[in-house]
C-alpha atoms as a PDB file:
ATOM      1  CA  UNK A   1      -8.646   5.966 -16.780  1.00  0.00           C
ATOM      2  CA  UNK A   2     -11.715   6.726 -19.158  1.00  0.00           C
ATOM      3  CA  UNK A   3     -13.405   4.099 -20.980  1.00  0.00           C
ATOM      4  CA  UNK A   4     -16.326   4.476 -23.564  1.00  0.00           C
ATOM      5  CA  UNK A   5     -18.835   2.201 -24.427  1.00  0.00           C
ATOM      6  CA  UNK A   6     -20.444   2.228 -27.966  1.00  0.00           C
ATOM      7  CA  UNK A   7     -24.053   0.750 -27.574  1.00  0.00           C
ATOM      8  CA  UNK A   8     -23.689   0.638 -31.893  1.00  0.00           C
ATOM      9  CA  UNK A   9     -20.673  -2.124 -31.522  1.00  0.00           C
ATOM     10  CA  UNK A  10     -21.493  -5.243 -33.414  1.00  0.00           C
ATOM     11  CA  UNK A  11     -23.236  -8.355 -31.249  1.00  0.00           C
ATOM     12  CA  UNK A  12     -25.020  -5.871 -28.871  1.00  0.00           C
ATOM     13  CA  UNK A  13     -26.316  -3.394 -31.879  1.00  0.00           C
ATOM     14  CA  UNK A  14     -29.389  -5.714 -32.070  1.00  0.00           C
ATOM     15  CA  UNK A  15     -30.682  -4.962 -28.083  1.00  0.00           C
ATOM     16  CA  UNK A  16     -30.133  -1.573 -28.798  1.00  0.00           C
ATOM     17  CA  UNK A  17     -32.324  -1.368 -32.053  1.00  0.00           C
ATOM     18  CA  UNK A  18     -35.029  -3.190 -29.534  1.00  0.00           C
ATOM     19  CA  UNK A  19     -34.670  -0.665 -27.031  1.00  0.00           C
ATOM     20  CA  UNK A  20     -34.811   2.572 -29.385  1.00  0.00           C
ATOM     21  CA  UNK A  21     -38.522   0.872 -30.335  1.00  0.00           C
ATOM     22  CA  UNK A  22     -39.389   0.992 -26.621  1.00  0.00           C
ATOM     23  CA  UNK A  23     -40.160   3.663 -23.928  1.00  0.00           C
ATOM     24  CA  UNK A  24     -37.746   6.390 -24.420  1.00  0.00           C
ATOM     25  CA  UNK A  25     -36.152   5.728 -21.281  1.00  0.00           C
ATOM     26  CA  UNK A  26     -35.545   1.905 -21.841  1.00  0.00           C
ATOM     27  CA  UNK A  27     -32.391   2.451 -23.668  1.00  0.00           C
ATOM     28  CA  UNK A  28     -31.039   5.661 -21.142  1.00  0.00           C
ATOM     29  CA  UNK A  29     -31.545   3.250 -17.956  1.00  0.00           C
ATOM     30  CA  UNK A  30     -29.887   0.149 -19.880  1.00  0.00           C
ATOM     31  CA  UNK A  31     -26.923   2.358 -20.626  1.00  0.00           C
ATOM     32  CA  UNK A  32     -26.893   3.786 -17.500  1.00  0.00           C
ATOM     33  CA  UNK A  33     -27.641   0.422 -15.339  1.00  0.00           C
ATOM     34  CA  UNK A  34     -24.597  -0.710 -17.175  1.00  0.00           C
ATOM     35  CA  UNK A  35     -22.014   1.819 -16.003  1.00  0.00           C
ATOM     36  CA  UNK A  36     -23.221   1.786 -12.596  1.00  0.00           C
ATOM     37  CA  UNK A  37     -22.542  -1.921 -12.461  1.00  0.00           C
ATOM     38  CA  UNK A  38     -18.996  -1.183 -13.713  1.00  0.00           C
ATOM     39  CA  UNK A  39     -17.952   1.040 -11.299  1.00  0.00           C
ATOM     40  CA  UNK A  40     -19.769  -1.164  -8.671  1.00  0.00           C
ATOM     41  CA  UNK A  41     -17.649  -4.322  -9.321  1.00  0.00           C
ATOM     42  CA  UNK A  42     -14.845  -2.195  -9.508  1.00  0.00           C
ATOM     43  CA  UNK A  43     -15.504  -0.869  -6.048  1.00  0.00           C
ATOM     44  CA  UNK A  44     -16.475  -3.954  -4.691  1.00  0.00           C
ATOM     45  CA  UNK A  45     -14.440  -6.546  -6.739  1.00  0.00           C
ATOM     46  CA  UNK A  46     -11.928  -5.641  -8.624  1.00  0.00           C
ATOM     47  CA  UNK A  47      -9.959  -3.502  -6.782  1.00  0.00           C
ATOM     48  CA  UNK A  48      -9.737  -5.692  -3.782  1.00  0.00           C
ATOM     49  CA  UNK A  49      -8.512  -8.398  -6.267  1.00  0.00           C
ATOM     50  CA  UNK A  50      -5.395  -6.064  -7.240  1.00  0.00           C
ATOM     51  CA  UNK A  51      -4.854  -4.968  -4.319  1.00  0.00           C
ATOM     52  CA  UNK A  52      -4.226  -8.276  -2.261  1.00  0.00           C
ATOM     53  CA  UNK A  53      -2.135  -9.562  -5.547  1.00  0.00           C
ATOM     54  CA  UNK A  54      -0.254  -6.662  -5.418  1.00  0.00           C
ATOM     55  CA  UNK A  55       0.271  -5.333  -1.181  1.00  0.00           C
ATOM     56  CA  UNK A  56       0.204  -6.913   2.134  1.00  0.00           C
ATOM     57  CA  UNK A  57      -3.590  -5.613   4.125  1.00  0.00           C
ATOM     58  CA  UNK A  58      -2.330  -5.429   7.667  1.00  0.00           C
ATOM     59  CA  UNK A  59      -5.856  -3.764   8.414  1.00  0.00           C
ATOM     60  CA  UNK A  60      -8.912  -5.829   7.527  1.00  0.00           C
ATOM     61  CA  UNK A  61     -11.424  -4.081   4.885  1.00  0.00           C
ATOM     62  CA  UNK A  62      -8.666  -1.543   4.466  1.00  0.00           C
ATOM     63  CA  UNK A  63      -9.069  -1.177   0.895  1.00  0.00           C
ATOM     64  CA  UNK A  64     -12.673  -1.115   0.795  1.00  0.00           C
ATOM     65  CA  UNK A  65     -12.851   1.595   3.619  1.00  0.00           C
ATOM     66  CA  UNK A  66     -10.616   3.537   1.503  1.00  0.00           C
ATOM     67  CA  UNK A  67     -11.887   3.436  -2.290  1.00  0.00           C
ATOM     68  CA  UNK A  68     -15.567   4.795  -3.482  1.00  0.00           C
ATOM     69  CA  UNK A  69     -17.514   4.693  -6.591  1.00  0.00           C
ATOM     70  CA  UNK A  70     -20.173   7.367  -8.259  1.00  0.00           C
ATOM     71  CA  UNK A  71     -23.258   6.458  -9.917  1.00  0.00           C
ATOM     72  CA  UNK A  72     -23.843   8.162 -13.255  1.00  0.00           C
ATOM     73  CA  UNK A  73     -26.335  11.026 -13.038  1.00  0.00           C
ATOM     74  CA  UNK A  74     -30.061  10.365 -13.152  1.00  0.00           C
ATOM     75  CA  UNK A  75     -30.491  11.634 -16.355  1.00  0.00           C
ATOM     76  CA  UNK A  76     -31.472  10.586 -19.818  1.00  0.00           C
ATOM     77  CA  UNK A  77     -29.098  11.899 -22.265  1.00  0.00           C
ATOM     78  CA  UNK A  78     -26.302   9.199 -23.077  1.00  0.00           C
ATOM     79  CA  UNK A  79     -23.836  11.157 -23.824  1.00  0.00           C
ATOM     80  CA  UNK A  80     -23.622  12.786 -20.428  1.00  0.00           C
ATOM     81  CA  UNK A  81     -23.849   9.378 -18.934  1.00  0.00           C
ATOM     82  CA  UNK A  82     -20.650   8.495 -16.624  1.00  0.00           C
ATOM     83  CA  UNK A  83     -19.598   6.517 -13.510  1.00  0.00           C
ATOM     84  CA  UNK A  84     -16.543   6.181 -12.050  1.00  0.00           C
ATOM     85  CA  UNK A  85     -14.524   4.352  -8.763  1.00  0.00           C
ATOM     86  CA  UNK A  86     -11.456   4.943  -7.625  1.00  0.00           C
ATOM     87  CA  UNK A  87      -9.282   5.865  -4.033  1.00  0.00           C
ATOM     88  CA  UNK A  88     -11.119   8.229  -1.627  1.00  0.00           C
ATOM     89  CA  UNK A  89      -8.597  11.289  -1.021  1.00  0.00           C
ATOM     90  CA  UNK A  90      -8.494  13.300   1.547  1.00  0.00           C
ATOM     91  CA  UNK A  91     -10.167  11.081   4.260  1.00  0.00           C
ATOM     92  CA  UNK A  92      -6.717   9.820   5.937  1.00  0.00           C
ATOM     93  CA  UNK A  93      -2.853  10.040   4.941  1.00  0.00           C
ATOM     94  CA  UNK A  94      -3.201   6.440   4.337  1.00  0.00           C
ATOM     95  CA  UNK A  95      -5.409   7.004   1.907  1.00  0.00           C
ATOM     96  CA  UNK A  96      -4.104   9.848   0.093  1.00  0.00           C
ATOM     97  CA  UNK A  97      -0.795   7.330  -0.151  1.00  0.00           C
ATOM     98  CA  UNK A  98      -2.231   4.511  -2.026  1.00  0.00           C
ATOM     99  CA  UNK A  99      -2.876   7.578  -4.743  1.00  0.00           C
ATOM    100  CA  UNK A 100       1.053   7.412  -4.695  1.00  0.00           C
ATOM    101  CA  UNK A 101       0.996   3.591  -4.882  1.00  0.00           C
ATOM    102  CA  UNK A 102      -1.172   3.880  -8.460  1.00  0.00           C
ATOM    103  CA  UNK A 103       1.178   6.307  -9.955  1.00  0.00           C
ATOM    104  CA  UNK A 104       4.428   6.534  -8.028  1.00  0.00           C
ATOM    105  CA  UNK A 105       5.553   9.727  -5.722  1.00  0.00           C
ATOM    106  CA  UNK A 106       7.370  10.076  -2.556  1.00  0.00           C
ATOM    107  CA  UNK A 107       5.885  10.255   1.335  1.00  0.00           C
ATOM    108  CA  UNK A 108       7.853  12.920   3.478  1.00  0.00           C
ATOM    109  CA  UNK A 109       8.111  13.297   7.114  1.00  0.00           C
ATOM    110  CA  UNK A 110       8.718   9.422   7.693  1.00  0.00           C
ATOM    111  CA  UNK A 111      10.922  10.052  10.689  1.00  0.00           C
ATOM    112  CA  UNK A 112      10.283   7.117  11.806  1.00  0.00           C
ATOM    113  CA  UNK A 113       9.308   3.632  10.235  1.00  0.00           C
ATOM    114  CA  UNK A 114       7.609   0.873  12.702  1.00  0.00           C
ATOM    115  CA  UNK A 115      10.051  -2.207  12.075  1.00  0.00           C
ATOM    116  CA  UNK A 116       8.773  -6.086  13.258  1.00  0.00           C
ATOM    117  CA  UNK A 117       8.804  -5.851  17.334  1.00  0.00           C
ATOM    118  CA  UNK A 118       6.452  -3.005  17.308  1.00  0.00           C
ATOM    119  CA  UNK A 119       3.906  -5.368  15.555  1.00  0.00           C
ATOM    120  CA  UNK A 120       1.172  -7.079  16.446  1.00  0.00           C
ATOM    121  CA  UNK A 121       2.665 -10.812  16.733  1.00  0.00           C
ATOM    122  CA  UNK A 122       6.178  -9.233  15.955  1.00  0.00           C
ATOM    123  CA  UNK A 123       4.944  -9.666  12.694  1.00  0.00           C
ATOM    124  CA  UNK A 124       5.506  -7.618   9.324  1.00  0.00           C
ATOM    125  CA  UNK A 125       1.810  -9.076   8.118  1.00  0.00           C
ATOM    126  CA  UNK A 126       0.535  -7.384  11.363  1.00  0.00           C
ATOM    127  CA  UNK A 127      -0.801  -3.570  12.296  1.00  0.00           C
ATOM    128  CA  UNK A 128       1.563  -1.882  14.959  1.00  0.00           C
ATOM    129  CA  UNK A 129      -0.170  -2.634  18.450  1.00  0.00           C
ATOM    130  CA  UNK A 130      -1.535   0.142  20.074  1.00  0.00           C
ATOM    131  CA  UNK A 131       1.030   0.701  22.996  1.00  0.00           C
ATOM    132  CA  UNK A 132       3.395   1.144  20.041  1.00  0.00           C
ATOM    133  CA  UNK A 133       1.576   4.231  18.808  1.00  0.00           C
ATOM    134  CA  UNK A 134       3.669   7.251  18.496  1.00  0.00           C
ATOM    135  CA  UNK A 135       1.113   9.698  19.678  1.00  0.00           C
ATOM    136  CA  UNK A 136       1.558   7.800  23.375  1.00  0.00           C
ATOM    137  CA  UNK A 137       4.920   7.918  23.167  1.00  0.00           C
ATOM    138  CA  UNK A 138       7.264  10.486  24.708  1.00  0.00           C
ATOM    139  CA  UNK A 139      11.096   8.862  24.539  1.00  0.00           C
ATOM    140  CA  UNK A 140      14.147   9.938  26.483  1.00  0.00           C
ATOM    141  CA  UNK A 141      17.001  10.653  24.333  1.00  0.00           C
ATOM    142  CA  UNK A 142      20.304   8.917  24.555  1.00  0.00           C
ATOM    143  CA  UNK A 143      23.377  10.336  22.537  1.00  0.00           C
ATOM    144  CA  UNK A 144      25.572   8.648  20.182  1.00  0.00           C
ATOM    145  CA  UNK A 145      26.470   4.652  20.377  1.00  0.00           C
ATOM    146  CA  UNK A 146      29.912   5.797  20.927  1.00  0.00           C
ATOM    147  CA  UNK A 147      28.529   6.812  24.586  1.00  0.00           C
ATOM    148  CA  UNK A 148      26.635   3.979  25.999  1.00  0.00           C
ATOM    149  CA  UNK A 149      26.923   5.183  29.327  1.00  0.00           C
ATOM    150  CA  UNK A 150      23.871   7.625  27.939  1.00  0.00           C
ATOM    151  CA  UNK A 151      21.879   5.391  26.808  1.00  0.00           C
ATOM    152  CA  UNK A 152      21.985   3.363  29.771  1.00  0.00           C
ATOM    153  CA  UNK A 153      20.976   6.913  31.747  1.00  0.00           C
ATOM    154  CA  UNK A 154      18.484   7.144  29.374  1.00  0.00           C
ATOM    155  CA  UNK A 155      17.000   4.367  29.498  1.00  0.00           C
ATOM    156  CA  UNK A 156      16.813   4.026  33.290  1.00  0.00           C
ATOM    157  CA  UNK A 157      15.455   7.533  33.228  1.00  0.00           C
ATOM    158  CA  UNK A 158      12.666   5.701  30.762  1.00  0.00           C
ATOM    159  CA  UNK A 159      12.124   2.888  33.251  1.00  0.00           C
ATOM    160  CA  UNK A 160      10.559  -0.222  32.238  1.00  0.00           C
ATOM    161  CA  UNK A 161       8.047  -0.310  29.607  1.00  0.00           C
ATOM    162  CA  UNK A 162       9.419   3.235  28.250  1.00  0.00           C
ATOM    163  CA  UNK A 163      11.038   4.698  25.170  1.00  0.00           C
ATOM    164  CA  UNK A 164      14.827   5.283  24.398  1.00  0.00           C
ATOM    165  CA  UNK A 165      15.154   7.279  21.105  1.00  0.00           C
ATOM    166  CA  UNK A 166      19.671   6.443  20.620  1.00  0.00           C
ATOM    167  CA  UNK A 167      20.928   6.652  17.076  1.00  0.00           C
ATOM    168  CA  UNK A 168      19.074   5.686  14.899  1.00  0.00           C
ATOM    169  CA  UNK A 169      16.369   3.878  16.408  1.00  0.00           C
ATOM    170  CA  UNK A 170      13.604   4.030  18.763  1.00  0.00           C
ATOM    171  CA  UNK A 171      13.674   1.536  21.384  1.00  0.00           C
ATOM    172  CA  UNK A 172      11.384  -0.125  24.235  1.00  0.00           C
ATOM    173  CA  UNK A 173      12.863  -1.081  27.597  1.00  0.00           C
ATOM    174  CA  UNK A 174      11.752  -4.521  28.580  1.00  0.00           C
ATOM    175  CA  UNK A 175      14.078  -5.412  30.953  1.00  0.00           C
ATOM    176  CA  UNK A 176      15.994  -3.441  33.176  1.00  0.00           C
ATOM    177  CA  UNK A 177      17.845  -5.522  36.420  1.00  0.00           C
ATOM    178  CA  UNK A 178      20.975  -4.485  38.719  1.00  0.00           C
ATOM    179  CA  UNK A 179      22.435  -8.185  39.784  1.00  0.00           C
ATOM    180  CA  UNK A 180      24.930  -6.057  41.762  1.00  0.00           C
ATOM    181  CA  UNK A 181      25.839  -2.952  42.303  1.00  0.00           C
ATOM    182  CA  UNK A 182      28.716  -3.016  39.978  1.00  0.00           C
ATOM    183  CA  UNK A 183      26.700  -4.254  36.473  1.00  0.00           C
ATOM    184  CA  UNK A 184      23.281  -3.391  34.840  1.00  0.00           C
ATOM    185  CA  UNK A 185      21.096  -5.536  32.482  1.00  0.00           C
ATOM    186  CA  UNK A 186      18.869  -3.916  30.235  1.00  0.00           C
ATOM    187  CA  UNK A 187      17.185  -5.136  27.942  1.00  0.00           C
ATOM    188  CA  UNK A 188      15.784  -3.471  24.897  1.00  0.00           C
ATOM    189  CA  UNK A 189      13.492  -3.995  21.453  1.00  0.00           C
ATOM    190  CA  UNK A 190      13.915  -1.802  18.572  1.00  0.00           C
ATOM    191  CA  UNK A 191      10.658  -0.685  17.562  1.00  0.00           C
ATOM    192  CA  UNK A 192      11.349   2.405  14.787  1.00  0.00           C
ATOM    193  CA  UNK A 193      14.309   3.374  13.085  1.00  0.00           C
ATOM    194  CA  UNK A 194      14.620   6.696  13.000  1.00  0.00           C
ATOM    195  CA  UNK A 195      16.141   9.519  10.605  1.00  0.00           C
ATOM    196  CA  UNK A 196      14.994  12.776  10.740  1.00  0.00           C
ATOM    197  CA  UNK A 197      13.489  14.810   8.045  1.00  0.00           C
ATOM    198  CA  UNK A 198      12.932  11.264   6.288  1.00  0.00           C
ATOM    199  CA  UNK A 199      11.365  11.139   2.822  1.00  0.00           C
ATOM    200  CA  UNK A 200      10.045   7.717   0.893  1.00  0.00           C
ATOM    201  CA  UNK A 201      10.002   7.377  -2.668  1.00  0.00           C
ATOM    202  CA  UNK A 202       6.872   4.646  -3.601  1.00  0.00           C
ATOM    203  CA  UNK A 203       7.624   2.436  -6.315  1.00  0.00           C
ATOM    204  CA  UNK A 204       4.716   2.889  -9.182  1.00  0.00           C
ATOM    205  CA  UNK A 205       2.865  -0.074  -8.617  1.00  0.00           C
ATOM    206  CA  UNK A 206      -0.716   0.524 -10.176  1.00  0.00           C
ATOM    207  CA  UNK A 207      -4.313  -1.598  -9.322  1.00  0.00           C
ATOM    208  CA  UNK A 208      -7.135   1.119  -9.882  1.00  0.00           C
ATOM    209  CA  UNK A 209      -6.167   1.207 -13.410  1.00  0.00           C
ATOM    210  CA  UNK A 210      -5.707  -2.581 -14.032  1.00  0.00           C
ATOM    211  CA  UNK A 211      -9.544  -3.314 -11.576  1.00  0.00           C
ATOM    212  CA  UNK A 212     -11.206  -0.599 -14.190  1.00  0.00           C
ATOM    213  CA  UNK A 213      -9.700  -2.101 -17.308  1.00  0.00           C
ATOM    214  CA  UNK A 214     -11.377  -5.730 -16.093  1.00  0.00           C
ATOM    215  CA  UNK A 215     -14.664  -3.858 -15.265  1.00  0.00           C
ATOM    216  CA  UNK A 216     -14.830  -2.044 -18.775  1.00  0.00           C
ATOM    217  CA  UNK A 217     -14.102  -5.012 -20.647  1.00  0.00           C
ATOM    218  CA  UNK A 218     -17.804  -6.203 -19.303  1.00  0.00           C
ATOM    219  CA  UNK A 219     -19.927  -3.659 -19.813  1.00  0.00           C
ATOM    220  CA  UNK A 220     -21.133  -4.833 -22.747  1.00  0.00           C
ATOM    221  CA  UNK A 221     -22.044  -7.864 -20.621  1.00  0.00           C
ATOM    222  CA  UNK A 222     -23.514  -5.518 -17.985  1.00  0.00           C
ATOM    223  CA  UNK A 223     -25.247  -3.507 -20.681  1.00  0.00           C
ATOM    224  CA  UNK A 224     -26.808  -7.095 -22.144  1.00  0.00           C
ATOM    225  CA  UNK A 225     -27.841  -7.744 -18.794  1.00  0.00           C
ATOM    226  CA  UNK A 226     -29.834  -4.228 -18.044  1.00  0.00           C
ATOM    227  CA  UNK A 227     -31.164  -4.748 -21.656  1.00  0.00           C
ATOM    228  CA  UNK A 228     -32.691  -8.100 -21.365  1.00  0.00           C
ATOM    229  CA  UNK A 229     -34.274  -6.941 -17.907  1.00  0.00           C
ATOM    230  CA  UNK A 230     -35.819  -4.046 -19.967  1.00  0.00           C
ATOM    231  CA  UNK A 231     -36.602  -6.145 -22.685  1.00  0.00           C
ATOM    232  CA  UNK A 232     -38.618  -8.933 -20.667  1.00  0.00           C
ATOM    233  CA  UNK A 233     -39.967  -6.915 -18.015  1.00  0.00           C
END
């Protein structure tokens, strides 16, 4: 989003008149104070303010790990003044997916999805808990639910503590106990559901847009600020 500011607007024309009959650089580093402060708050406050009204952060500072803003150039001409804020892309696929949060777009290769028990807390609020990770994970495969004699190989094959990928979930053996030599007792958590070759389409659900529209509508505030600092330095 791209958001002028007109330093001639009525109710701040006055501090701007006042700064023209200053240094020549009073009324550059005014303009330009102002914009940086925009995109600072954006940054720093608005953003954050849309995002937790608008998405669960399972990961403290999240949001503020993953979003950046630019100061305007150090130079004098006005017109080639600009700041901006916004997601940082590139720096993890979590990142580069809250781009598809702002405008809408789909996530592929989402084989699998961490459901409740592979959360911290067995909690949805929660991050998954690190001996849930999929990189440290190297499941046995079961066939079909029609067959549960192979998912009971499998899973012994897993042991305790391991991974049984059957249908279409992942699962982690918790329990597994032979009362007699004619039964077995296992016990077992679903921790993924799985589907392979899995795409996600992401609802459009913007907050860059709506933190930069609050910030613009002060920078005629911020602007009065940097002026009056000028003015009575």
């Amino acid at each position: 989003m791209s958001k002028y500011f007109n330093i001639n607007d009525s109710g701040i024309v006055a501090y701007t008149n006042k700064l023209e009959k200053m240094h020549r650089s009073d009324l550059p580093l005014a303009v330009r104070g102002a914009l940086n402060e925009a995109a600072f708050q954006t940054k720093t406050k608005f953003i954050p303010q849309e995002f937790d009204e608008n998405f669960e952060e399972r990961k403290k500072n999240f949001i503020r790990s993953h979003t950046a803003f630019n100061r305007s150039a150090n130079t004098f001409d006005i017109h080639k003044m600009s700041s901006e804020a916004g997601v940082i892309q590139g720096k993890s696929n979590a990142g580069d997916n809250l781009e598809k949060q702002e405008f809408g777009g789909t996530i592929n290769n989402r084989d699998y999805i961490p459901m409740d028990p592979a959360r911290s807390g067995k909690s949805n609020k929660k991050l998954v808990s690190k001996r849930f990770y999929l990189k440290n994970i190297k499941p046995q495969k079961g066939k079909k639910r029609t067959e549960n004699q192979e998912f009971i190989k499998a899973a012994i094959m897993a042991g305790k503590g391991g991974f049984v990928r059957y249908d279409d979930y992942l699962f982690s053996i918790r329990t597994i106990r032979k009362p007699n030599r004619e039964s077995i007792f296992i016990k077992a958590d679903p921790v993924y559901s799985f589907k392979q070759g899995r795409s996600v389409s992401i609802t459009k659900k913007p907050f860059i847009k709506p933190a930069g529209e609050k910030a613009a509508e002060l920078i005629p505030q911020y602007f009065l600020e940097q002026a009056n600092r000028r003015i009575n330095k």
